[in-house]
N, C-alpha and C. Protein backbone atom coordinates (compact mmCIF):
# COMPACT_ATOMS: atom_id res chain seq x y z
N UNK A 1 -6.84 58.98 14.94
CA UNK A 1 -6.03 58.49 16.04
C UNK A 1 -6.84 58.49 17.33
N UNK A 2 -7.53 59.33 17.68
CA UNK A 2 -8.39 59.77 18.56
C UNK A 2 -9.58 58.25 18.84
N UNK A 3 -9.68 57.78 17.73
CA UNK A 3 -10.73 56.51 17.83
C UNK A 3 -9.46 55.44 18.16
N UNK A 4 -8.44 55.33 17.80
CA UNK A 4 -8.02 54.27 18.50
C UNK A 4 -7.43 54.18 20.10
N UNK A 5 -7.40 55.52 20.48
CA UNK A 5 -7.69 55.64 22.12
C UNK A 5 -8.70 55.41 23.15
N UNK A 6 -9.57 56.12 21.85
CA UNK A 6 -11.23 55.35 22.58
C UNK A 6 -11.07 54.05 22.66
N UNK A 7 -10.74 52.90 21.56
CA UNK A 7 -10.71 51.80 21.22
C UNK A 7 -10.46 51.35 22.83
N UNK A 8 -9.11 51.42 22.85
CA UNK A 8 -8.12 51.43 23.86
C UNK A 8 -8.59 50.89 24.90
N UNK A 9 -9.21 52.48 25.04
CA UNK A 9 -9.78 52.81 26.65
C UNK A 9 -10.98 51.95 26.98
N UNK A 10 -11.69 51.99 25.89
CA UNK A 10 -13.15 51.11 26.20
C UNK A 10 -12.31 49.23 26.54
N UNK A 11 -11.49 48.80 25.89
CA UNK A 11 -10.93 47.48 26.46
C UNK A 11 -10.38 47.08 27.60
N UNK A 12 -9.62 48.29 28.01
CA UNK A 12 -8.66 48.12 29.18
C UNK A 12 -10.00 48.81 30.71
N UNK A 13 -10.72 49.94 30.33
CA UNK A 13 -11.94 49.78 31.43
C UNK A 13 -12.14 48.88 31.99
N UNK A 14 -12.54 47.72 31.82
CA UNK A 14 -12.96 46.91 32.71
C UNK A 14 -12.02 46.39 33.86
N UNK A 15 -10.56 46.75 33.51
CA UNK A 15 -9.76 46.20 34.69
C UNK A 15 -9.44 47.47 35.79
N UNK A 16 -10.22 48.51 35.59
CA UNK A 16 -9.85 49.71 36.26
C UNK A 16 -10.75 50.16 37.07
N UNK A 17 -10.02 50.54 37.94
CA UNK A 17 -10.95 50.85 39.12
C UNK A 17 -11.41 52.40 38.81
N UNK A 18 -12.89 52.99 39.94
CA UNK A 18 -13.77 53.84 38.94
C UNK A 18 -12.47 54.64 39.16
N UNK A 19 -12.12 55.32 40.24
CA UNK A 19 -10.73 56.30 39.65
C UNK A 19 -9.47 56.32 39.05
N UNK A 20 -9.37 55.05 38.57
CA UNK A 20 -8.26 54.70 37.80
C UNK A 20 -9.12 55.26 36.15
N UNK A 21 -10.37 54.65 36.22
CA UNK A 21 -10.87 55.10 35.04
C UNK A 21 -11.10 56.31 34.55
N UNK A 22 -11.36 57.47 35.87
CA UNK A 22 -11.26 58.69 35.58
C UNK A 22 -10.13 59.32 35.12
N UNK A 23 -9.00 58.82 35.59
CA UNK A 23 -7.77 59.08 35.70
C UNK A 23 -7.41 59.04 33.99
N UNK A 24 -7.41 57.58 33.60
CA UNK A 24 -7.21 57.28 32.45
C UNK A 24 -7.92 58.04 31.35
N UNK A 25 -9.13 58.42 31.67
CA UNK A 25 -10.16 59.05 30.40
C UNK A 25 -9.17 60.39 29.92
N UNK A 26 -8.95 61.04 30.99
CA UNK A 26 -7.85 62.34 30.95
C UNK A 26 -6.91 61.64 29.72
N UNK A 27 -6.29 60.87 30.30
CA UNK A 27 -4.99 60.11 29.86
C UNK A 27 -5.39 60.31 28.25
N UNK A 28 -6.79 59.49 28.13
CA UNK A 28 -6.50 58.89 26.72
C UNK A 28 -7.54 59.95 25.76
N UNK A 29 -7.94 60.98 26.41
CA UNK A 29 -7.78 62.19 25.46
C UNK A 29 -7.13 63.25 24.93
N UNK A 30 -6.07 63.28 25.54
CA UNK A 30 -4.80 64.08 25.40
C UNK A 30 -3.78 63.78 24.85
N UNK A 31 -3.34 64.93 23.80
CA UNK A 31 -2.48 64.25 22.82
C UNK A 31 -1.26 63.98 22.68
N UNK A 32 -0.96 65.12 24.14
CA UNK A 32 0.58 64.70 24.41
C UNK A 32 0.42 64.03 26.21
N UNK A 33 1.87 64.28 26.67
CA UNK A 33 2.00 63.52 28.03
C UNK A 33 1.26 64.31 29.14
N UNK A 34 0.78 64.08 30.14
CA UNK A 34 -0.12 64.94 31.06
C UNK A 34 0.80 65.02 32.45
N UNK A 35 1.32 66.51 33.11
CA UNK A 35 1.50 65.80 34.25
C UNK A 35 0.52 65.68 35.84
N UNK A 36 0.97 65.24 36.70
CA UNK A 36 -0.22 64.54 38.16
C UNK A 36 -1.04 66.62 38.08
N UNK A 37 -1.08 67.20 38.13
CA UNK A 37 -1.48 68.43 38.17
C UNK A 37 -2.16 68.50 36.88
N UNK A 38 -2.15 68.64 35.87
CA UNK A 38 -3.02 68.71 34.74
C UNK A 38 -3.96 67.74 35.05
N UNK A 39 -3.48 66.84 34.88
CA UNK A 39 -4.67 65.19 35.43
C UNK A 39 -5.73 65.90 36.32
N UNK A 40 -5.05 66.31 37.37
CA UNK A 40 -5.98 66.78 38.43
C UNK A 40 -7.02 67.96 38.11
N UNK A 41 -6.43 68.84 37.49
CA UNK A 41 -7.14 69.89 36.97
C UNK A 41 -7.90 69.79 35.83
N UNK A 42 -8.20 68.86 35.12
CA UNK A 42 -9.04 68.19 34.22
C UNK A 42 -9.99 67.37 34.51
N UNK A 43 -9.56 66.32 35.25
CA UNK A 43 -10.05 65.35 35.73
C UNK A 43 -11.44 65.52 36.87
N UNK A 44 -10.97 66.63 37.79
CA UNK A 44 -11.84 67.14 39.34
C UNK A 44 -11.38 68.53 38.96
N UNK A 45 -12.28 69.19 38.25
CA UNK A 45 -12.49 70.44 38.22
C UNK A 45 -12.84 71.39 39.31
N UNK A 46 -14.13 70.84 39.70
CA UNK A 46 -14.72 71.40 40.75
C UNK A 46 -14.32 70.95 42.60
N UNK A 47 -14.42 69.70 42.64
CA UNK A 47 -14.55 69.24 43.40
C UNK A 47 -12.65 68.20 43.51
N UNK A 48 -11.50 69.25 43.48
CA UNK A 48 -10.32 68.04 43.24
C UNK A 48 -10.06 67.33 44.47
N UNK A 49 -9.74 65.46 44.30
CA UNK A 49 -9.15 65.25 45.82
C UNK A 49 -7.58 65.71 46.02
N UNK A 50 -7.11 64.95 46.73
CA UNK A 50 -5.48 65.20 47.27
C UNK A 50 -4.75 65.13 46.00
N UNK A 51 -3.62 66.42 45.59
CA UNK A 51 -2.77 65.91 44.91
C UNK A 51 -2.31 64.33 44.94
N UNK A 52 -2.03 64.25 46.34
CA UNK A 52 -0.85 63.19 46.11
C UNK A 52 -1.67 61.51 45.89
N UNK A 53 -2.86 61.72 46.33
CA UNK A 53 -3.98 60.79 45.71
C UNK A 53 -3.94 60.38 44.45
N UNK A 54 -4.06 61.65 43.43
CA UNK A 54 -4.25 60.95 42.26
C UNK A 54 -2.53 60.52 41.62
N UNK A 55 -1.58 61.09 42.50
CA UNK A 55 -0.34 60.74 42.28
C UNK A 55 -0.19 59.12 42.46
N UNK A 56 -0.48 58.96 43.69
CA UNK A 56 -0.81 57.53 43.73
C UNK A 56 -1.29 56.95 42.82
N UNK A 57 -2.53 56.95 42.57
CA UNK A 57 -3.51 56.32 41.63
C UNK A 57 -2.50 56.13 39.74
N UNK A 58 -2.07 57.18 39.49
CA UNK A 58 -0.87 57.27 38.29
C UNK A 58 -0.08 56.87 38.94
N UNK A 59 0.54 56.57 39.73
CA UNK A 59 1.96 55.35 40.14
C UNK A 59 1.66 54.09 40.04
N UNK A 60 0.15 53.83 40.66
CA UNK A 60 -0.12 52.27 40.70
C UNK A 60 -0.64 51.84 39.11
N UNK A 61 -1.05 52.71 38.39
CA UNK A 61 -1.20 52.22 36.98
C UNK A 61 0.19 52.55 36.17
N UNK A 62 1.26 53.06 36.19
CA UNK A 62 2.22 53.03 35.49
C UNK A 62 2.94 51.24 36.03
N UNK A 63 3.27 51.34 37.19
CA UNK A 63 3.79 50.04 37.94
C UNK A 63 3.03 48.87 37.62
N UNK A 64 1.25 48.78 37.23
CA UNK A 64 0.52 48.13 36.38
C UNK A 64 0.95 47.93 35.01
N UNK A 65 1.45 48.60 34.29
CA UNK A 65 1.44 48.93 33.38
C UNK A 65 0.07 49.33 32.26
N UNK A 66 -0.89 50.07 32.96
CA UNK A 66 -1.91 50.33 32.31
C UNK A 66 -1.83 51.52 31.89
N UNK A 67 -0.70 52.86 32.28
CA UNK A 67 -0.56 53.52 31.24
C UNK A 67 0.57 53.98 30.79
């Protein structure tokens, strides 16, 4: 199952912006639902931006429908 997320992810990349793509990589390794705080804490370990940033960024791809 895991390869058809990769699949996925490697198709729909190209329409994503680089932090939409970061965003998504989270997304499409995880096996259940993630919420804006896990994302974040996976995603920017070291270095996280604004919660409500990557909240954004997961609003404008759900309203996309890219995830």
């Amino acid at each position: 199952m895991q390869d058809m997320f990769e699949a996925v992810g490697k198709h729909q990349a190209g329409n994503l912006s680089d932090a939409e793509l970061e965003i998504m990589e989270v997304v499409w390794r995880s096996a259940a639902p993630l919420t804006v705080r896990e994302v974040l804490e996976r995603a920017y370990p070291h270095d996280p931006p604004a919660y409500t940033t990557v909240q954004t960024v997961m609003n404008n791809l759900v309203t996309r429908k890219k995830a």
